[in-house]
Protein backbone atom coordinates (compact mmCIF):
# COMPACT_ATOMS: atom_id res chain seq x y z
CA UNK A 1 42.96 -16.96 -34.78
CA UNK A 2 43.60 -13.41 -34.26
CA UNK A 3 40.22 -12.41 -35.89
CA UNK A 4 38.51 -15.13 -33.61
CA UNK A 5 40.49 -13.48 -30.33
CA UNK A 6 38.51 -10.27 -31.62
CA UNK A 7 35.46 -11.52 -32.04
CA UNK A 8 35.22 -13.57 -28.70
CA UNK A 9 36.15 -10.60 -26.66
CA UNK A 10 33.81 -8.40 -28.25
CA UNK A 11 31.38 -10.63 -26.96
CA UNK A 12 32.72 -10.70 -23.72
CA UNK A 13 32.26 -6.85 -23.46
CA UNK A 14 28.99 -6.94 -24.85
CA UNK A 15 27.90 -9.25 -22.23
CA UNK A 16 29.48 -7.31 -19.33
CA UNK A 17 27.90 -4.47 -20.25
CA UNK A 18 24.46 -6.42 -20.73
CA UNK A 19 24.85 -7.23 -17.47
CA UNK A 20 26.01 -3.93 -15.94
CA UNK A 21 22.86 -1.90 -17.67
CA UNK A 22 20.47 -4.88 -16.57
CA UNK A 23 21.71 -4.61 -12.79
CA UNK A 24 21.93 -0.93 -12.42
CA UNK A 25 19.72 0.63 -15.27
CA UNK A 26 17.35 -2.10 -16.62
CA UNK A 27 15.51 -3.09 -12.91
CA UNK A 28 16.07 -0.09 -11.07
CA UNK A 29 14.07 1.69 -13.38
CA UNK A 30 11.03 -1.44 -13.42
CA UNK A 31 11.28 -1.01 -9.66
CA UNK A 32 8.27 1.04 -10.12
CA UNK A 33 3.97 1.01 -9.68
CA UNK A 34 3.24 -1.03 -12.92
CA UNK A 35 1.14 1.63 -15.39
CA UNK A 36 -1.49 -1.58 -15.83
CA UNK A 37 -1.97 -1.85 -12.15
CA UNK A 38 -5.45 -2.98 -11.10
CA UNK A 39 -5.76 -4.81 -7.91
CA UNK A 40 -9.01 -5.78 -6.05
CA UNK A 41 -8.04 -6.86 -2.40
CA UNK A 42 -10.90 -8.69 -0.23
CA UNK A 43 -11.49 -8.06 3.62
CA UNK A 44 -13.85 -9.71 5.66
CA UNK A 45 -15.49 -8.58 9.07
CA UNK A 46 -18.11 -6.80 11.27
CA UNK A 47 -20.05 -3.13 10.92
CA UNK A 48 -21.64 -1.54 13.32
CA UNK A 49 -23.70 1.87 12.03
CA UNK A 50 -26.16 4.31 13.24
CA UNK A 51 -29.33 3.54 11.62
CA UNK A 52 -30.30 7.27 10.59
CA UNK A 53 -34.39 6.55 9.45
CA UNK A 54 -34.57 4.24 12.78
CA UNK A 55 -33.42 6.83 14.76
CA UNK A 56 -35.82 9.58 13.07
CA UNK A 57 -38.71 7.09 13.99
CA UNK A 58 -37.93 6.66 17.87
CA UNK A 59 -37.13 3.21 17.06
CA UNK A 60 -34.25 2.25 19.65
CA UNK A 61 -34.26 -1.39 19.07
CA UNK A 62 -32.79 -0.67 15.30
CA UNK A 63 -30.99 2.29 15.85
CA UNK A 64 -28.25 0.76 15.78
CA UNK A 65 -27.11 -1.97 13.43
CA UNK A 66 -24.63 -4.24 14.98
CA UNK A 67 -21.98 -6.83 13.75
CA UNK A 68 -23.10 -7.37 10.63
CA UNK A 69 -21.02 -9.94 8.51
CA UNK A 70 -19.48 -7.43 6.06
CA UNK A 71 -17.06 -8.37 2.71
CA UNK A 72 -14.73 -5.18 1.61
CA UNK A 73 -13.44 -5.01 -1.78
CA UNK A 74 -10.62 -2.34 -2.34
CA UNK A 75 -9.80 -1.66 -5.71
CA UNK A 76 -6.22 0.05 -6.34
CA UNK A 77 -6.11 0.94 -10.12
CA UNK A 78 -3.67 3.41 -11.93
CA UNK A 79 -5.22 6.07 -13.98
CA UNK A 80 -2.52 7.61 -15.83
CA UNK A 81 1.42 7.66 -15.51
CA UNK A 82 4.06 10.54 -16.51
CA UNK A 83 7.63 9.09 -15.93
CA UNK A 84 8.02 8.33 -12.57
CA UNK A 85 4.57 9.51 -11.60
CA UNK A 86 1.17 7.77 -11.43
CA UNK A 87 -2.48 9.10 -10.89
CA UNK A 88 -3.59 6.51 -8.91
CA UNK A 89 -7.77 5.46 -7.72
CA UNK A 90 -7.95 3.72 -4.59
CA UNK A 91 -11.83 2.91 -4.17
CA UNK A 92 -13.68 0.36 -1.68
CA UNK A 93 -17.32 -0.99 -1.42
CA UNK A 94 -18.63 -2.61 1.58
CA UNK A 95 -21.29 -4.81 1.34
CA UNK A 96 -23.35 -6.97 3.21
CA UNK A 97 -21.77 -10.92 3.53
CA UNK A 98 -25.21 -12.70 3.98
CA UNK A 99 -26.95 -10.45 0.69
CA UNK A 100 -24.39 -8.38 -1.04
CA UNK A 101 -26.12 -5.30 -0.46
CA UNK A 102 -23.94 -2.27 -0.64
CA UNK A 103 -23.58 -0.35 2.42
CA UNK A 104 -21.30 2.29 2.18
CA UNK A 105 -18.37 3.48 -0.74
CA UNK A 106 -15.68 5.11 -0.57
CA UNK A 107 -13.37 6.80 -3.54
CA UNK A 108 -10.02 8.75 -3.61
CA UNK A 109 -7.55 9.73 -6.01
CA UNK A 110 -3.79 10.34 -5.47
CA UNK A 111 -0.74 11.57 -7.32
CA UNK A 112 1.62 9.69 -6.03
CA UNK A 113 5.80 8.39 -7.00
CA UNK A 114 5.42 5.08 -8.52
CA UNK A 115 9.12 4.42 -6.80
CA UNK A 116 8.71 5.59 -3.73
CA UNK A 117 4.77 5.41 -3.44
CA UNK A 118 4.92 9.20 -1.54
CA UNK A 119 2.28 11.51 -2.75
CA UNK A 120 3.89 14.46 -5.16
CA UNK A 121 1.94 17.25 -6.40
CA UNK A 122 -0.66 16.88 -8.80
CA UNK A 123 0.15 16.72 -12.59
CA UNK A 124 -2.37 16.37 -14.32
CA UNK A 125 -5.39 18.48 -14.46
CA UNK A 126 -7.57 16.15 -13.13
CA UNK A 127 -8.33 16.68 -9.37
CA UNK A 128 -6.24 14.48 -6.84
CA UNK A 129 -6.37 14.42 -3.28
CA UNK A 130 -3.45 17.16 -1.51
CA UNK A 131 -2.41 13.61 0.84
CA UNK A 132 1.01 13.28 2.84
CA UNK A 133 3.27 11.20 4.33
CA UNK A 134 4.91 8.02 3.50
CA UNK A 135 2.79 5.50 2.98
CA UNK A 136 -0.72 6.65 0.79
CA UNK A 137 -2.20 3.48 -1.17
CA UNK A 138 0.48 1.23 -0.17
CA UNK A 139 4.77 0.79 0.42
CA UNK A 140 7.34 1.58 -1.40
CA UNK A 141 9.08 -1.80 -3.91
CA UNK A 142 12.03 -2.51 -1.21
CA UNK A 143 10.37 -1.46 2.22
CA UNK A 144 12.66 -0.56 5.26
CA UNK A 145 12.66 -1.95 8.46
CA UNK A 146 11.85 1.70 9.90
CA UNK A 147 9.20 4.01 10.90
CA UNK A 148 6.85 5.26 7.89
CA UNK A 149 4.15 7.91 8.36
CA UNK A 150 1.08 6.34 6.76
CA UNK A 151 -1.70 8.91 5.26
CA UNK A 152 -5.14 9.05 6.87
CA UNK A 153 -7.68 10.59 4.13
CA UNK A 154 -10.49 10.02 6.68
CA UNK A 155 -8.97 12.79 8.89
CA UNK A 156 -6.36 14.66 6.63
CA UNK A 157 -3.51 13.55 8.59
CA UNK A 158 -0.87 11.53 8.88
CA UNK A 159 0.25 8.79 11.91
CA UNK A 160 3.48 6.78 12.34
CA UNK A 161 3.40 2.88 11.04
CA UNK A 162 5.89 1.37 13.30
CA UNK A 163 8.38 -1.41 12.45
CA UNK A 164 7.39 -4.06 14.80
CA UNK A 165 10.08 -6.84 13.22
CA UNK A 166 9.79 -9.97 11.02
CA UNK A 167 7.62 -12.84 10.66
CA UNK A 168 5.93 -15.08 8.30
CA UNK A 169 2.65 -15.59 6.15
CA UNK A 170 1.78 -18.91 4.85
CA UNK A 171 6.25 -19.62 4.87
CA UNK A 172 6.86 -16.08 3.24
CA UNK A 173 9.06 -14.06 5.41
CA UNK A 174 7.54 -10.31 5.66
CA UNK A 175 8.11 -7.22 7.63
CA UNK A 176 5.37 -6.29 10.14
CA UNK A 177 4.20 -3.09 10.82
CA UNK A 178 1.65 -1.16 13.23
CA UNK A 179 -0.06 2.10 13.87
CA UNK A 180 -2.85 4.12 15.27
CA UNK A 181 -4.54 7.19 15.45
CA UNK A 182 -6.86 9.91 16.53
CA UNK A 183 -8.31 12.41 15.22
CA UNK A 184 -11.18 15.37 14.42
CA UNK A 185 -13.27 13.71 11.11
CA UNK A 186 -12.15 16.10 7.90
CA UNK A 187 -14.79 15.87 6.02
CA UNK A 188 -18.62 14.11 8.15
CA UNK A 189 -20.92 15.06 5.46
CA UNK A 190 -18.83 13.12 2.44
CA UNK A 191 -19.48 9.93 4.66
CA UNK A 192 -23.38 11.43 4.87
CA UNK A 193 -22.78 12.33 8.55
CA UNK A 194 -25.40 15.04 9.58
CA UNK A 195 -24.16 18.60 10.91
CA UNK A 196 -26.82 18.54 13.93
CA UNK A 197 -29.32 16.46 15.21
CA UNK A 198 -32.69 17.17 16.09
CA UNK A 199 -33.02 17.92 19.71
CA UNK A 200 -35.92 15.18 20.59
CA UNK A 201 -33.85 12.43 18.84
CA UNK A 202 -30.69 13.41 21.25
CA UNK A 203 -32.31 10.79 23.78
CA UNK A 204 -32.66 7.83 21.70
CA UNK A 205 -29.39 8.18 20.18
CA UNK A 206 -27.78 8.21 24.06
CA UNK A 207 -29.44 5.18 24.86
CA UNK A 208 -28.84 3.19 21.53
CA UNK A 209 -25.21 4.38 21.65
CA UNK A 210 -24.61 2.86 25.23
CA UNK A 211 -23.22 6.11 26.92
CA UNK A 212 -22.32 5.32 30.19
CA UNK A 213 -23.55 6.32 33.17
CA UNK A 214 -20.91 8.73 34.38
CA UNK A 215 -21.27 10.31 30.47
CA UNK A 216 -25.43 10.55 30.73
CA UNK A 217 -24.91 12.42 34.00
CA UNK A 218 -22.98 14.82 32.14
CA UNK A 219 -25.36 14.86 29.01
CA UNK A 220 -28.61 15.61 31.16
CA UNK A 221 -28.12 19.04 33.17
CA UNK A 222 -26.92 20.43 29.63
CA UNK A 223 -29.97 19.37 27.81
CA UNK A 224 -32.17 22.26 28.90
CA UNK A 225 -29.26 24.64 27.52
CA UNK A 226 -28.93 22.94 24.17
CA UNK A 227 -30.66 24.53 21.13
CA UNK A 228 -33.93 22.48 19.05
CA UNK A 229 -30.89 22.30 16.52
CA UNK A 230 -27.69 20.62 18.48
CA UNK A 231 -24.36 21.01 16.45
CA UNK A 232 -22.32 17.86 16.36
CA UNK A 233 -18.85 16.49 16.01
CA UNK A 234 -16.98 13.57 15.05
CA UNK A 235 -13.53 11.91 15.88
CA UNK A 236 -12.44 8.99 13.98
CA UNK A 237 -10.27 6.62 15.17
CA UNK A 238 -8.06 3.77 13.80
CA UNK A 239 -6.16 0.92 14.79
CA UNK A 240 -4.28 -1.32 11.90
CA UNK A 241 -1.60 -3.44 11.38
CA UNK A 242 0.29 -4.86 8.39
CA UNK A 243 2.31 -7.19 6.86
CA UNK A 244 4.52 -6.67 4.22
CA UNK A 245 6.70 -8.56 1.91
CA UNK A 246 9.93 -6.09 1.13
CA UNK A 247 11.39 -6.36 -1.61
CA UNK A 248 8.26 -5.64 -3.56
CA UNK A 249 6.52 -3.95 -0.99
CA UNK A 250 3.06 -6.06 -1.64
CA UNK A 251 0.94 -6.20 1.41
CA UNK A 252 0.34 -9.72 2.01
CA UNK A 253 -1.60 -9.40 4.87
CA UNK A 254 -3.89 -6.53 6.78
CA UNK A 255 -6.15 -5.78 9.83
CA UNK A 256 -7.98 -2.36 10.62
CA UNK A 257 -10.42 -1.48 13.07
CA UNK A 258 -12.01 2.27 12.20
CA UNK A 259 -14.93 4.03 14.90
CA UNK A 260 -16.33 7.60 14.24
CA UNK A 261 -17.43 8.70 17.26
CA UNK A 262 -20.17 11.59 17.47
CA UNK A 263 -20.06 14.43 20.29
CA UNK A 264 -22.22 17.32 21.19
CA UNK A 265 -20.44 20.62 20.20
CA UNK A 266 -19.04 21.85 23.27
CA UNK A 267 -19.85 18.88 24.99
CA UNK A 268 -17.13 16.55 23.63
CA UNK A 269 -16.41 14.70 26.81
CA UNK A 270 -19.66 12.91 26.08
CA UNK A 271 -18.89 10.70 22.69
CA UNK A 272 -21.37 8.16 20.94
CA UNK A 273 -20.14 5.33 18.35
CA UNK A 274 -21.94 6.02 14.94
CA UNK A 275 -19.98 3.42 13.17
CA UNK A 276 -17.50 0.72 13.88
CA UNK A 277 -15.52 -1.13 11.19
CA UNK A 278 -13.73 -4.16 12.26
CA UNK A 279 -12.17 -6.01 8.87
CA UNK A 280 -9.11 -8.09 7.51
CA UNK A 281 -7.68 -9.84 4.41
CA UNK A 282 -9.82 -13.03 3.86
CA UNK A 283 -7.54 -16.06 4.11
CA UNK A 284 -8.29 -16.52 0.21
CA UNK A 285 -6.97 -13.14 -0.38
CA UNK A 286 -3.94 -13.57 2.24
CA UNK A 287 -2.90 -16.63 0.14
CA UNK A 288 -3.07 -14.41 -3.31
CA UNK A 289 -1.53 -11.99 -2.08
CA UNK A 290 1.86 -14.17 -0.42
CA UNK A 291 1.87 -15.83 -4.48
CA UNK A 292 1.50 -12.68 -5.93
CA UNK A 293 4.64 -11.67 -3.60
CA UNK A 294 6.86 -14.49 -4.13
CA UNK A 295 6.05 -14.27 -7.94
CA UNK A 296 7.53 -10.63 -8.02
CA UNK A 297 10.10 -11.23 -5.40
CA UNK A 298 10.83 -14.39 -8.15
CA UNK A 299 10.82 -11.52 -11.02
CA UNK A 300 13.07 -9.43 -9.08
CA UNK A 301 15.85 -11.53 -7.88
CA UNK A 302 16.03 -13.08 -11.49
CA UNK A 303 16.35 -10.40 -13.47
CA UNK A 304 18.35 -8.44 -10.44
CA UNK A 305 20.79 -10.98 -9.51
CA UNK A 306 20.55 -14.33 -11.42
CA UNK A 307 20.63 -13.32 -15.13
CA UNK A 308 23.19 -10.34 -14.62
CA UNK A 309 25.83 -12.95 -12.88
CA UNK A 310 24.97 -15.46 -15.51
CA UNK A 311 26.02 -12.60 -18.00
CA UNK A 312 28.94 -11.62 -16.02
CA UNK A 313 31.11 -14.87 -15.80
CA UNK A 314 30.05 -15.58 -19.90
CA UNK A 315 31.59 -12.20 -20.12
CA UNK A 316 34.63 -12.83 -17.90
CA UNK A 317 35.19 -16.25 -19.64
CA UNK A 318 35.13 -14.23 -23.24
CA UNK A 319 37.37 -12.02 -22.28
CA UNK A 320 39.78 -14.75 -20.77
CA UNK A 321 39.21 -16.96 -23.87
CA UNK A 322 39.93 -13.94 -26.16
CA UNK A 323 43.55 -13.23 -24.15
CA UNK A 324 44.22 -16.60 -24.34
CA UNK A 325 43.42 -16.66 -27.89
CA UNK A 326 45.97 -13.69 -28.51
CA UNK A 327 48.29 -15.49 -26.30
CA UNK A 328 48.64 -18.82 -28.42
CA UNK A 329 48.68 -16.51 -31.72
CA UNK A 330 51.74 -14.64 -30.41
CA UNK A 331 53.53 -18.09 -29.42
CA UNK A 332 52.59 -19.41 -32.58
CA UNK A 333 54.25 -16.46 -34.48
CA UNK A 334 57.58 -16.58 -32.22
CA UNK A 335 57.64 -20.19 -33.15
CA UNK A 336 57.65 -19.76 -36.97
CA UNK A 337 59.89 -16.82 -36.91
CA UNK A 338 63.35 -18.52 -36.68
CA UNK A 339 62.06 -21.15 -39.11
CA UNK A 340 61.76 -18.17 -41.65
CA UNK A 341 65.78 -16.59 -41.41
CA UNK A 342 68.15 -17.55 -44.17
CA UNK A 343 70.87 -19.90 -42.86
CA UNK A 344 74.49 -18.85 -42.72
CA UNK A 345 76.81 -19.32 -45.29
C-alpha cells in the first residue's frame, strides 16, 4: 500500500508539473512567427497608372490607364530564424484580373521579433530593410485593443493604426483597426518613377491627370520659368483598415487604398495622380483566412488552457489518492498494533 501511496503521488507531481511547464514554458515560447511560415494572401481591386510610352507619344486618350480589374498576391515567407528572431520576405505581384499580366512587383525584407512582430536590428549578414514601428509584415500573436504604429516602407515612416473596437468576420469575433497617412515618396525611382519630365510632355500629363482648374491656373504663368528638364516630386498616400483576430494576431480581413501623387519641384501646390491602388482580401481569401484563425486560436486555447487543466485535476486527484492511500496504511497499522502485545499474566 505504502509503495502504491508513493507511486501514485509521484504521478501526481509529475503531472502538475507537466502542466505548469506546458502553461507557462511550453506555449509561451510557440507563441512565436512559425520558422516554416509561407503565406500567399489574395486582394482584389482597381489600378489606375500613368501610362509612361503613351505619354512620350502625345497620346492623351491612354495616358492614363484607369480601373483596371487587378488580383494582388502577397507572399509573407520566413527566410531564416535565430531564437526569437526571423528574417522575414514580404513580396507582392499585381497583375492584371482579365489576363494575368504582371503589372508591377514589389519586394522587401525585414528582421523582425517573431513574438512581438517589431523590427530588431539586422542579424544576419544578409541585407534587411532599417523599418520601425509596431506593426511591419503583420501583429503581434495576442494583439491589444490599443494604438500600434504600423511601418510604411513606401515612405520610410511610420503612422498610427487605431483601435476602432470589435466586430465579426464570417461569426469570428476580431479586433478592428484603422490608419492613414501622408507622406514625401522615399525611394520614386525603385517604383520606376522618373526624376523629371520632359518639358513638352508637362501639358499632356496636366490634362490626362485631371488638374483642376484653380491648379492649371497656377501651372500656366510658371511654365515659361520652368527648365526643358522639370524636376519632379512625389507624395504617397494611404488609407487602410484591418481586421484582426487576437489571440493569434492573423489578419482575417484587409482594405488599402495607396495614390502617388506627382508635383512640379517648387510647385507642389499643383499635384497629379500617377497611380491609384484601390484593393482588398477576396472573399475566398477572407474565408481562409477566419479558418486559418479559428484553427490556431483552436491550437492555442488547447494546448494553453484545456490540456494543462486536464493535467492539473489528474494531478490534484494523485496527490489526494496518494494521502489517502497513506492515510488507510497508517489506520491499518494502529489497528494491528494492539493485536500484536502479549496479554497480561
Amino acid at each position: 500500500m505504502r509503495r502504491w501511496a508513493i507511486v501514485v503521488g509521484a504521478l501526481g507531481a509529475v503531472l502538475l508539473l507537466g502542466a505548469a511547464t506546458l502553461r507557462f514554458v511550453v506555449v509561451p515560447r510557440s507563441k512565436v512567427l512559425p520558422a516554416d511560415t509561407n503565406q500567399v494572401v489574395v486582394y482584389a481591386g482597381t489600378m489606375t497608372a500613368l501610362n509612361a510610352s503613351a505619354l512620350q507619344a502625345g497620346d492623351l486618350a491612354n495616358a492614363f490607364v484607369r480601373d483596371l480589374p487587378v488580383r494582388v498576391e502577397r507572399t509573407v515567407k520566413v527566410l531564416s530564424t535565430s531564437g526569437g528572431k526571423a528574417r522575414v520576405s514580404d513580396a507582392s505581384v499585381v497583375k492584371s484580373a482579365a489576363t494575368g499580366e504582371t503589372l508591377t512587383t514589389s519586394a522587401n525584407v525585414y528582421t523582425l521579433d517573431r513574438g512581438s512582430m517589431a523590427p530588431v536590428a539586422n542579424f544576419m549578414d544578409q541585407p534587411a530593410e532599417a523599418a520601425s514601428g509596431d506593426v511591419v509584415v503583420g501583429f503581434p500573436i495576442g494583439t491589444g485593443k490599443h494604438t500600434y504604429q504600423g511601418w510604411v516602407q513606401e515612405t520610410g515612416k511610420t503612422t498610427p493604426l487605431a483601435f476602432d473596437g470589435t466586430t465579426k468576420r464570417q461569426g469570428l469575433d476580431v479586433y478592428s483597426f484603422s490608419g492613414q497617412h501622408t507622406a514625401p515618396l522615399a525611394d520614386p525611382g525603385a517604383m520606376g518613377l522618373p526624376a523629371s519630365i520632359p518639358k513638352s510632355q508637362l501639358g499632356t500629363l496636366a490634362l490626362a491627370g485631371n488638374v483642376s482648374q484653380d491648379q492649371a491656373a497656377a501651372l500656366l504663368p510658371a511654365l515659361a520659368t520652368l527648365p526643358d528638364d522639370v524636376p519632379l516630386t512625389y507624395t504617397f498616400a494611404t488609407k487602410g483598415g484591418y481586421w484582426v483576430e487576437p489571440a493569434t494576431g492573423i489578419v482575417v480581413d484587409m482594405k488599402r487604398a495607396d495614390t502617388i501623387n506627382v508635383a512640379i519641384k517648387g510647385l507642389e501646390s499643383v499635384t497629379m495622380p500617377v497611380l491609384n491602388l484601390d484593393i482588398a482580401y477576396t472573399p475566398d481569401n477572407v474565408t481562409s483566412m477566419v479558418g486559418d484563425a479559428k484553427d490556431a486560436r483552436a491550437q492555442l486555447a488547447l494546448f494553453g488552457t484545456t490540456v494543462p487543466l486536464a493535467l492539473s485535476v489528474l494531478g490534484i486527484i494523485g496527490l489526494s489518492l496518494s494521502v489517502e492511500l497513506f492515510h488507510v496504511q497508517r489506520r491499518r497499522g494502529a489497528v494491528r498494533e494492539p493485536l500484536g502485545r502479549p496479554v497480561a499474566a
